[in-house]
PDB file of N, CA and C in Angstrom:
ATOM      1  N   UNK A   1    -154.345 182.115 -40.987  1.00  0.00           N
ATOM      2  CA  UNK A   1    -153.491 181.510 -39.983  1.00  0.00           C
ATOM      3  C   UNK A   1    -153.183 182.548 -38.899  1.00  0.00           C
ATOM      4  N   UNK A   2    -153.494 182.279 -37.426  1.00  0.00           N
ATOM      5  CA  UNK A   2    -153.280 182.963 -36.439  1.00  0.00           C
ATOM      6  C   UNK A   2    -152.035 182.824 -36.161  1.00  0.00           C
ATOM      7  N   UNK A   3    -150.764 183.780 -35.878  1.00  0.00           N
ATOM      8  CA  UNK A   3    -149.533 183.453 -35.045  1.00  0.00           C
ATOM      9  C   UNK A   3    -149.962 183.985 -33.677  1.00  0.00           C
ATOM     10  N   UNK A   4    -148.901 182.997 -32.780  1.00  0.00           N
ATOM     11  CA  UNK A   4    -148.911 183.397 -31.443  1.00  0.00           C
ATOM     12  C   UNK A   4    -147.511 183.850 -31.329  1.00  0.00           C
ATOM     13  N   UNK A   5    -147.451 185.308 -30.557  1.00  0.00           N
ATOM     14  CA  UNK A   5    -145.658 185.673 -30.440  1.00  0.00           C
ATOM     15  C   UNK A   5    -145.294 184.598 -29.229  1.00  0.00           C
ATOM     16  N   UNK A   6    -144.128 184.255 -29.677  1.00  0.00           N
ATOM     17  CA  UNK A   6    -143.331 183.530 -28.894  1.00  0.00           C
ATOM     18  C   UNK A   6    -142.625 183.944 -27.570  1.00  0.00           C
ATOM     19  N   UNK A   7    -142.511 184.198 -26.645  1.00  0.00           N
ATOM     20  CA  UNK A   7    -141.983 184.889 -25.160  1.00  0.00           C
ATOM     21  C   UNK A   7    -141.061 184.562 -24.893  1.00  0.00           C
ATOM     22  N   UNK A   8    -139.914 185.153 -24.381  1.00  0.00           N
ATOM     23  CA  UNK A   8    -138.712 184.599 -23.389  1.00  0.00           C
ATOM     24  C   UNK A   8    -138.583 185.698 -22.647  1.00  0.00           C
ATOM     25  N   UNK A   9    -138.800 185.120 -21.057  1.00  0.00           N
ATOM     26  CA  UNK A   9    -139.009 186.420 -20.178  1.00  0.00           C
ATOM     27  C   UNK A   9    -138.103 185.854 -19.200  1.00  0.00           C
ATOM     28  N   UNK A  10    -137.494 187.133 -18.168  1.00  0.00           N
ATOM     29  CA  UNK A  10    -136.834 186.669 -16.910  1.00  0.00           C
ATOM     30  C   UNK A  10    -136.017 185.222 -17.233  1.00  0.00           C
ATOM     31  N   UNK A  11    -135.213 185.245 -17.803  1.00  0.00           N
ATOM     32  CA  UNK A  11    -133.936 184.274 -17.619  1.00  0.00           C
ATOM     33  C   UNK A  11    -132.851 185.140 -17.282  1.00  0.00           C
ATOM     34  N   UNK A  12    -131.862 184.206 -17.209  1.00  0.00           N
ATOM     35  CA  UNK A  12    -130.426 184.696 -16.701  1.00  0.00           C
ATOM     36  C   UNK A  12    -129.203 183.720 -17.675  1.00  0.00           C
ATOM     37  N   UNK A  13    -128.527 184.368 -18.581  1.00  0.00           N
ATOM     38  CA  UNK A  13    -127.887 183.308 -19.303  1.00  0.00           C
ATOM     39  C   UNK A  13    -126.601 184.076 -18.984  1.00  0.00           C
ATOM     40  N   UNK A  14    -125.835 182.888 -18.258  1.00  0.00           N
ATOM     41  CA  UNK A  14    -124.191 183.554 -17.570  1.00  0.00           C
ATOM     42  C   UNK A  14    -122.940 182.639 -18.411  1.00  0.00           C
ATOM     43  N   UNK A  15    -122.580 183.376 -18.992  1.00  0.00           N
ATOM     44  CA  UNK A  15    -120.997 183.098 -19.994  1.00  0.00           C
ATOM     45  C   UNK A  15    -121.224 182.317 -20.724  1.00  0.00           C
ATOM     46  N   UNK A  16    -122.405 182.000 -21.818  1.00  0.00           N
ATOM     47  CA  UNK A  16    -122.713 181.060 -22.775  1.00  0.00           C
ATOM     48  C   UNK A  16    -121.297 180.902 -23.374  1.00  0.00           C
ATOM     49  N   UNK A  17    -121.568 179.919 -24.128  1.00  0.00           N
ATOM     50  CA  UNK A  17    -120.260 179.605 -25.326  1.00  0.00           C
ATOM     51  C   UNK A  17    -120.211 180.390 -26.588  1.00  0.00           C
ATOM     52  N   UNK A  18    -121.000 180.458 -26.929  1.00  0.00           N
ATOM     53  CA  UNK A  18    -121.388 181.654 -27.718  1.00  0.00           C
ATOM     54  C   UNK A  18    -122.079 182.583 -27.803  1.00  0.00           C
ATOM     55  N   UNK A  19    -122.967 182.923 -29.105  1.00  0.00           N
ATOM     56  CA  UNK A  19    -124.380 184.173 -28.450  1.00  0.00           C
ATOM     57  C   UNK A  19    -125.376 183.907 -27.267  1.00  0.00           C
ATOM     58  N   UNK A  20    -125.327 184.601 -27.070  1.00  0.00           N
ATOM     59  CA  UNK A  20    -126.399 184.242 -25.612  1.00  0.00           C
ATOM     60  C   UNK A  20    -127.891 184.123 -26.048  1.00  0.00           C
ATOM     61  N   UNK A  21    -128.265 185.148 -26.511  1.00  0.00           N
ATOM     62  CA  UNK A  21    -129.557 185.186 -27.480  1.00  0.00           C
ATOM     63  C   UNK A  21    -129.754 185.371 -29.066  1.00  0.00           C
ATOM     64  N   UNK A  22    -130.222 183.964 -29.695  1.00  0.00           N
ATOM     65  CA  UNK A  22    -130.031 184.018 -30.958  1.00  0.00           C
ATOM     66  C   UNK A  22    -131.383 183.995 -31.412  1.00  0.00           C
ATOM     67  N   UNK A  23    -132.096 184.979 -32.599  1.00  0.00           N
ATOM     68  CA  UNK A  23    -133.278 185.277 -33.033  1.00  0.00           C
ATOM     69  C   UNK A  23    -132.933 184.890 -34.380  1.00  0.00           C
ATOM     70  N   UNK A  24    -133.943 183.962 -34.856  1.00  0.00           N
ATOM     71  CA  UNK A  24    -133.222 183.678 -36.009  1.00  0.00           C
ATOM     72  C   UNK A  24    -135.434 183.945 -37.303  1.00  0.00           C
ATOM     73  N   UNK A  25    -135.033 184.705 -37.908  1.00  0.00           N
ATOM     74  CA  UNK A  25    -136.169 184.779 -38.553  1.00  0.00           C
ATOM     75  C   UNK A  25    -137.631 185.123 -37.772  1.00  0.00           C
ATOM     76  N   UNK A  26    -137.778 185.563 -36.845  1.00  0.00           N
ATOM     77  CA  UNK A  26    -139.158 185.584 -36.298  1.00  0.00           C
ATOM     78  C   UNK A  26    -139.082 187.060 -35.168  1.00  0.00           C
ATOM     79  N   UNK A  27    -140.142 187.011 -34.573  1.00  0.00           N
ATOM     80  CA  UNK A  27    -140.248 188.279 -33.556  1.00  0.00           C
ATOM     81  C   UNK A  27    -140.687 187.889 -32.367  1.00  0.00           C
ATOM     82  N   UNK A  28    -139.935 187.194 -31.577  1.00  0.00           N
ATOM     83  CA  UNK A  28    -140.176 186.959 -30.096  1.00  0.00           C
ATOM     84  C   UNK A  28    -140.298 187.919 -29.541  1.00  0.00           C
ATOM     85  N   UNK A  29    -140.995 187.984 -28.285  1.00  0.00           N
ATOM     86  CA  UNK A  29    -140.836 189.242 -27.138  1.00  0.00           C
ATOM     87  C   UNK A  29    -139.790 188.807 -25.746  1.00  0.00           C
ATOM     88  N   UNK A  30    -139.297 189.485 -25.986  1.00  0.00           N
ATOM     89  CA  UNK A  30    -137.713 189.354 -24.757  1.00  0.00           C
ATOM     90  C   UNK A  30    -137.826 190.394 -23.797  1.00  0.00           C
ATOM     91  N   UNK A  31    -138.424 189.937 -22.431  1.00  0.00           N
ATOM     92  CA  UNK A  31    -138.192 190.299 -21.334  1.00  0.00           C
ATOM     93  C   UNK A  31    -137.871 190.291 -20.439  1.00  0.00           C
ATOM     94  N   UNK A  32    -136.896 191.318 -19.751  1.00  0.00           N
ATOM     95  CA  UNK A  32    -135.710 191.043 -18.692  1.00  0.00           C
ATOM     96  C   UNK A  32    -135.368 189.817 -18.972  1.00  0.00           C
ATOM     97  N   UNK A  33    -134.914 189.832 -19.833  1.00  0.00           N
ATOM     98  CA  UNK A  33    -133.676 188.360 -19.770  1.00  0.00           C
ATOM     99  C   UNK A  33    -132.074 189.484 -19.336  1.00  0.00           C
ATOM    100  N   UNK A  34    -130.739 188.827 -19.117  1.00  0.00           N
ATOM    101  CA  UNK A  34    -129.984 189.007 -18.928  1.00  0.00           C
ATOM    102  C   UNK A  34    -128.910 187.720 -19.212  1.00  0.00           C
ATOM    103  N   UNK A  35    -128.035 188.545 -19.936  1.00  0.00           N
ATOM    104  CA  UNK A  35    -127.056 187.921 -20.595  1.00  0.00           C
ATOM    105  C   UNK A  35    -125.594 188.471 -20.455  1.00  0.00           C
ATOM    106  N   UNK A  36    -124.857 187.415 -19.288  1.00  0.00           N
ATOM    107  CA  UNK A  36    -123.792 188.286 -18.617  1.00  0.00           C
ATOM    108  C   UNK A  36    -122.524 187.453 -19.301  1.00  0.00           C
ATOM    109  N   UNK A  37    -121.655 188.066 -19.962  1.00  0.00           N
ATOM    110  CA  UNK A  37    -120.184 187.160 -20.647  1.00  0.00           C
ATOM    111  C   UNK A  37    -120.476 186.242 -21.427  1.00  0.00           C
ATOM    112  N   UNK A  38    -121.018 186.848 -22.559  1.00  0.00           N
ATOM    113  CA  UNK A  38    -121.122 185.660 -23.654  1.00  0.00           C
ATOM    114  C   UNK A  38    -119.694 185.867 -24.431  1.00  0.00           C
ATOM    115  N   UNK A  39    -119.591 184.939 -24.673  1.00  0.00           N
ATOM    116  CA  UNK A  39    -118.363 184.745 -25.870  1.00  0.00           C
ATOM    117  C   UNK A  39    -118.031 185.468 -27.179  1.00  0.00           C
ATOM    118  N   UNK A  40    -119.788 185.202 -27.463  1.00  0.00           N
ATOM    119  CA  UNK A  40    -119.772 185.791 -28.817  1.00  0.00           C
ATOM    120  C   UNK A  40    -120.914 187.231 -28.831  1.00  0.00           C
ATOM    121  N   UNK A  41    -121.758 187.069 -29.022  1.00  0.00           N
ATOM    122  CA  UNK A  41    -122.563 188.300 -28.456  1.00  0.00           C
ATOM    123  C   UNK A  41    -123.528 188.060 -27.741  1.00  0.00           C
ATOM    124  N   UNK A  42    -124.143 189.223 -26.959  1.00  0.00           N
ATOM    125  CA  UNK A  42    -125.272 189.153 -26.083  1.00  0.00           C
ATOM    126  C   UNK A  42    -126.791 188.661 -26.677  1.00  0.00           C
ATOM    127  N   UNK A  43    -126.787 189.701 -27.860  1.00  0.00           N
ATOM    128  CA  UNK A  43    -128.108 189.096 -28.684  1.00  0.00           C
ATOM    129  C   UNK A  43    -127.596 189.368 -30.392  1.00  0.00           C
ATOM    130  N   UNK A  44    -128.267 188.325 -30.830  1.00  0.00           N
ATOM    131  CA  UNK A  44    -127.731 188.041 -32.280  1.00  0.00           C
ATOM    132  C   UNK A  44    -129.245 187.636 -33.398  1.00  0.00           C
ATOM    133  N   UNK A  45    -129.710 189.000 -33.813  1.00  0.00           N
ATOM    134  CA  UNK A  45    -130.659 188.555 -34.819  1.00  0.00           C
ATOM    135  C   UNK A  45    -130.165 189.035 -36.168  1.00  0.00           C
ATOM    136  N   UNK A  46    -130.909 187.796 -36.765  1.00  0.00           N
ATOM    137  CA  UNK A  46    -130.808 187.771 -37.937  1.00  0.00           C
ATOM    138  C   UNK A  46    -131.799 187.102 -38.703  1.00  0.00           C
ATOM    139  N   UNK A  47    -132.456 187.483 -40.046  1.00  0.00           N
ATOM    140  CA  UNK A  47    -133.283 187.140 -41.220  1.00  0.00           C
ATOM    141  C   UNK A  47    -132.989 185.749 -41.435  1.00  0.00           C
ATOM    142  N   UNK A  48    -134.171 185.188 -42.109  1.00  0.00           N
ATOM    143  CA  UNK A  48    -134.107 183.464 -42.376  1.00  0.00           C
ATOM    144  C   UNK A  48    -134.800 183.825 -44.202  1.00  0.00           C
ATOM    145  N   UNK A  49    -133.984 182.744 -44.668  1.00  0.00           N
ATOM    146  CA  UNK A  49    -134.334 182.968 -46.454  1.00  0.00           C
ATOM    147  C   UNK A  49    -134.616 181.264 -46.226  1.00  0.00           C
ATOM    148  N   UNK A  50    -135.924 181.199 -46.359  1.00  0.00           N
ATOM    149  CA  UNK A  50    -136.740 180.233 -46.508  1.00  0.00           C
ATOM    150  C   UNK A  50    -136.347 179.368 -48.167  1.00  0.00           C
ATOM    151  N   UNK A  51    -136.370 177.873 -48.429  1.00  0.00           N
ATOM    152  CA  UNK A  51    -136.095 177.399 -49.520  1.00  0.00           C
ATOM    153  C   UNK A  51    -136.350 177.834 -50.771  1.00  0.00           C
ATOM    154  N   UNK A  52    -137.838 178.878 -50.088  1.00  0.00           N
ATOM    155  CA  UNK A  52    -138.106 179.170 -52.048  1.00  0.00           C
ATOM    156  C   UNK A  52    -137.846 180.546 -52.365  1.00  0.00           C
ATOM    157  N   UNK A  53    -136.650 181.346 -51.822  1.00  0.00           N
ATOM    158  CA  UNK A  53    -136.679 182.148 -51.721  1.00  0.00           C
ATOM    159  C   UNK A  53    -137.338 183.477 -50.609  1.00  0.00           C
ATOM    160  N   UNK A  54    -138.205 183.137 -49.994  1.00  0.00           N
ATOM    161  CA  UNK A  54    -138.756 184.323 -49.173  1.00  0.00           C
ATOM    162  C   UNK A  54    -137.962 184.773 -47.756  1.00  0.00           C
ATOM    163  N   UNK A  55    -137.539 186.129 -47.694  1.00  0.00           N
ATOM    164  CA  UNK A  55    -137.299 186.619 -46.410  1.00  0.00           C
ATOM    165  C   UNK A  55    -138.240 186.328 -45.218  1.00  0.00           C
ATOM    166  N   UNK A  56    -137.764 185.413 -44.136  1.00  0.00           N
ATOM    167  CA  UNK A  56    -138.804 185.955 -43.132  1.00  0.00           C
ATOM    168  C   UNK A  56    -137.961 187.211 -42.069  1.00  0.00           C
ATOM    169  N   UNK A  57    -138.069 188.321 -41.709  1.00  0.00           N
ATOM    170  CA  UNK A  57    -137.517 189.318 -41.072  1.00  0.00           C
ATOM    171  C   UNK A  57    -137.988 188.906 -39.562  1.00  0.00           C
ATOM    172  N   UNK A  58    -136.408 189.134 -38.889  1.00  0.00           N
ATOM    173  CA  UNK A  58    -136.478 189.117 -37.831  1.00  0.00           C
ATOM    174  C   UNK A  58    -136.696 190.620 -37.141  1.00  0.00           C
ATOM    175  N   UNK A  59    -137.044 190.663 -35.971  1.00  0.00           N
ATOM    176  CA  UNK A  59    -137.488 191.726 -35.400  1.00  0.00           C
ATOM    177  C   UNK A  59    -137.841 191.304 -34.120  1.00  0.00           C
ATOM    178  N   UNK A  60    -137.157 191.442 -33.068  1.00  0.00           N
ATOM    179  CA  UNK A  60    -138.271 190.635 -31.534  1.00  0.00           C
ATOM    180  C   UNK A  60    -138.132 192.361 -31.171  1.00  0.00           C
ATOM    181  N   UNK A  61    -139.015 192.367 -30.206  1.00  0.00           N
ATOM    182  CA  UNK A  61    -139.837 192.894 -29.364  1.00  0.00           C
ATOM    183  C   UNK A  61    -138.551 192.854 -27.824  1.00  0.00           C
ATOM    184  N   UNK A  62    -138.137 194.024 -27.565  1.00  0.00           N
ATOM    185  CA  UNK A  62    -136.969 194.067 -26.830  1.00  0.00           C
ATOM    186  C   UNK A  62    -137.868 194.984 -25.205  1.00  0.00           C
ATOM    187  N   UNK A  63    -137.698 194.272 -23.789  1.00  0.00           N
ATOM    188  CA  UNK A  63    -138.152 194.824 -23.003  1.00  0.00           C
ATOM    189  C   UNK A  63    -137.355 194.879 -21.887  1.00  0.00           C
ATOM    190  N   UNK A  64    -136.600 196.116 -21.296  1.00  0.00           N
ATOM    191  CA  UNK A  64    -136.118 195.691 -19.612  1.00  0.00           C
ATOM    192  C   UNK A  64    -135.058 194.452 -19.742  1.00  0.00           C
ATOM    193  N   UNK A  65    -133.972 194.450 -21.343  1.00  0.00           N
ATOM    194  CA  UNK A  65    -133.024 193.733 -20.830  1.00  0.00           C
ATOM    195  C   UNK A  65    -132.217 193.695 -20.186  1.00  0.00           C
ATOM    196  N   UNK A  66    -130.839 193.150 -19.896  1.00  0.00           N
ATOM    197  CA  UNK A  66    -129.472 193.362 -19.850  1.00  0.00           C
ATOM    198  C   UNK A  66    -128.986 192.992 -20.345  1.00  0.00           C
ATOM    199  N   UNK A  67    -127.854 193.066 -21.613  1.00  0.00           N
ATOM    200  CA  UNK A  67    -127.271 193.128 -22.335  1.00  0.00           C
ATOM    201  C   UNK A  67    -125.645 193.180 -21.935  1.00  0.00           C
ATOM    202  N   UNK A  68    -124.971 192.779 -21.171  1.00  0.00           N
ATOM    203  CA  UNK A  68    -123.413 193.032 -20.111  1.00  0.00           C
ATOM    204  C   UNK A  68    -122.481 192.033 -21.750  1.00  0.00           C
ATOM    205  N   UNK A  69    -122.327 192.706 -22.468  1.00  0.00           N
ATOM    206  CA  UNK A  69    -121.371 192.730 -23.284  1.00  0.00           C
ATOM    207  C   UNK A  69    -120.878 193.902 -24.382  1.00  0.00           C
ATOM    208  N   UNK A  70    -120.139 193.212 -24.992  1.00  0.00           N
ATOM    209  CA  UNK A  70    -119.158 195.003 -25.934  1.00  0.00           C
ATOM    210  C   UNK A  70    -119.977 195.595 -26.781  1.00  0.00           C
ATOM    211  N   UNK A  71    -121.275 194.364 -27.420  1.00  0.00           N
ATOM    212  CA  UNK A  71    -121.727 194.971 -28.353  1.00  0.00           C
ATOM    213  C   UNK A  71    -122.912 194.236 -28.375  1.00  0.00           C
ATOM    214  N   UNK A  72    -124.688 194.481 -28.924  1.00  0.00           N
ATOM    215  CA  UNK A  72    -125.164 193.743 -29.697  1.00  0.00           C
ATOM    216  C   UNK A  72    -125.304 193.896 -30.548  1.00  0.00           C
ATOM    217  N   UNK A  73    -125.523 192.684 -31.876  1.00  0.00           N
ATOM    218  CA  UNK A  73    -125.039 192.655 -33.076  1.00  0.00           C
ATOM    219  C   UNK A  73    -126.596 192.550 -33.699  1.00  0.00           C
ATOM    220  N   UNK A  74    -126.513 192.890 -34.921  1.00  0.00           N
ATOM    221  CA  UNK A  74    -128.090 192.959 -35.288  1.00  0.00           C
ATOM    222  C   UNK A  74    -127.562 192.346 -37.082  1.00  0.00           C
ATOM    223  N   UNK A  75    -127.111 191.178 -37.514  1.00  0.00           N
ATOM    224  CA  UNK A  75    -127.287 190.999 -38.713  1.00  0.00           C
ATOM    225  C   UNK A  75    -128.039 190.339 -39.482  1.00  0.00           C
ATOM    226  N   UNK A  76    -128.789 191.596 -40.499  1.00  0.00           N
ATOM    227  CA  UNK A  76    -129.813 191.396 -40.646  1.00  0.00           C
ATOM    228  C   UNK A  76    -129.682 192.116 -41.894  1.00  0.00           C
ATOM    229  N   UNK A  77    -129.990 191.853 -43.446  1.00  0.00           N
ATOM    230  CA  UNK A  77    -130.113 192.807 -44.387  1.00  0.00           C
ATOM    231  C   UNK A  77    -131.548 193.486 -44.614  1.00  0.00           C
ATOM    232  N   UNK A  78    -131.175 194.599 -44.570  1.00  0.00           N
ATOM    233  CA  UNK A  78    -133.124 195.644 -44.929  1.00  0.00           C
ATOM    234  C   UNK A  78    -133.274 195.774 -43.499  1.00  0.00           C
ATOM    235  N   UNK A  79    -133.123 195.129 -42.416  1.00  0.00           N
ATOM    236  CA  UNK A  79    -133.714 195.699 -41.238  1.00  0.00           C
ATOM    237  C   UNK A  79    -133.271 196.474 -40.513  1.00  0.00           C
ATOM    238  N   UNK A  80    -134.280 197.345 -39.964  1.00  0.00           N
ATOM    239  CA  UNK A  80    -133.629 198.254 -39.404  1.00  0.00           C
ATOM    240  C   UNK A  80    -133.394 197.775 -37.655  1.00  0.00           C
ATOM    241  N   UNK A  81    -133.542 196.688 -37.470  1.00  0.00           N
ATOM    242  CA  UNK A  81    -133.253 196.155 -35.665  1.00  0.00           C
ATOM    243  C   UNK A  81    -134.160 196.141 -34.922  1.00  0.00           C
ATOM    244  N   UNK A  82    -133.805 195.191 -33.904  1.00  0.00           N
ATOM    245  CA  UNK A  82    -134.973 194.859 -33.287  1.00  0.00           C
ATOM    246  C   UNK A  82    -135.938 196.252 -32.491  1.00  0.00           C
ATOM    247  N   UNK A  83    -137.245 196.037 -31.900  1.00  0.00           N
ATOM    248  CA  UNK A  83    -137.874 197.028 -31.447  1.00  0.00           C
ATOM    249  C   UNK A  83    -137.625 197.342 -30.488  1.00  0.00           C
ATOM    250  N   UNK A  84    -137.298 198.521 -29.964  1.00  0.00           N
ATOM    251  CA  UNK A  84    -137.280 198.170 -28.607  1.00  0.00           C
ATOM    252  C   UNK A  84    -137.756 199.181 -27.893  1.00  0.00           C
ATOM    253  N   UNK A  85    -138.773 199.061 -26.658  1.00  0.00           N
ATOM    254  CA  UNK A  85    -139.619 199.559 -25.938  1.00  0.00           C
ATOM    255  C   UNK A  85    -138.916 200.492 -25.025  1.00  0.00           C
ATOM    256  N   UNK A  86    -138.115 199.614 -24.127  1.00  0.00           N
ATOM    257  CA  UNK A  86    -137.681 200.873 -22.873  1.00  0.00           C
ATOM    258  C   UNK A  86    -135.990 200.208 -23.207  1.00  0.00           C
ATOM    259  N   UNK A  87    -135.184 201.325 -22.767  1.00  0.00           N
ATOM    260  CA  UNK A  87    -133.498 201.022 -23.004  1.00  0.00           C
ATOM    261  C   UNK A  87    -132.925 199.961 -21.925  1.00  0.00           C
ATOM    262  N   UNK A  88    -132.031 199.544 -23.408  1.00  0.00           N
ATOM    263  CA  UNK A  88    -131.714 197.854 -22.569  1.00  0.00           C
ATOM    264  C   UNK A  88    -129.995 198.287 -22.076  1.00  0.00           C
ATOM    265  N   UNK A  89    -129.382 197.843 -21.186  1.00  0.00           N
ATOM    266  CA  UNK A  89    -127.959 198.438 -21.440  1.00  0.00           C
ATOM    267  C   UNK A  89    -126.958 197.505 -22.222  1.00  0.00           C
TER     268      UNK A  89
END
């Protein structure tokens, strides 16, 4: 089975209601997105435990974000956080 990575490039997400970017089990590539006053956090990954037990680990591929909140949050057990290429602020 071939995967194709999934992309989210150049958006602008301004004062979501909650996380602005949520990664849930997989490894997207995130570029220049920007995420200004989220509620809850800027980016929010976290691991998916599939029905029969299996971890799928999250991990995206981090490029040229912005990040304009207090913190991003990475919960995730065993991982060590997403990748990231060049510094996001």
């Amino acid at each position: 089975m071939i995967r194709v990575a999934q992309h989210c490039i150049e958006n602008t997400i301004i004062e979501p209601k909650f996380n602005g970017i949520d990664v849930i089990g997989d490894s997207p590539i995130l570029r220049r997105n920007q995420v200004l006053r989220p509620h809850a956090f800027a980016l929010h990954v976290v691991d998916f435990q599939q029905p029969d037990g299996q971890n799928v680990r999250a991990q995206p591929f981090l490029e040229g974000n912005s990040f304009r909140a207090d913190t991003v949050q990475v919960a995730s057990e065993n991982t060590p956080g997403p990748q990231r290429r060049v510094s996001n602020e």
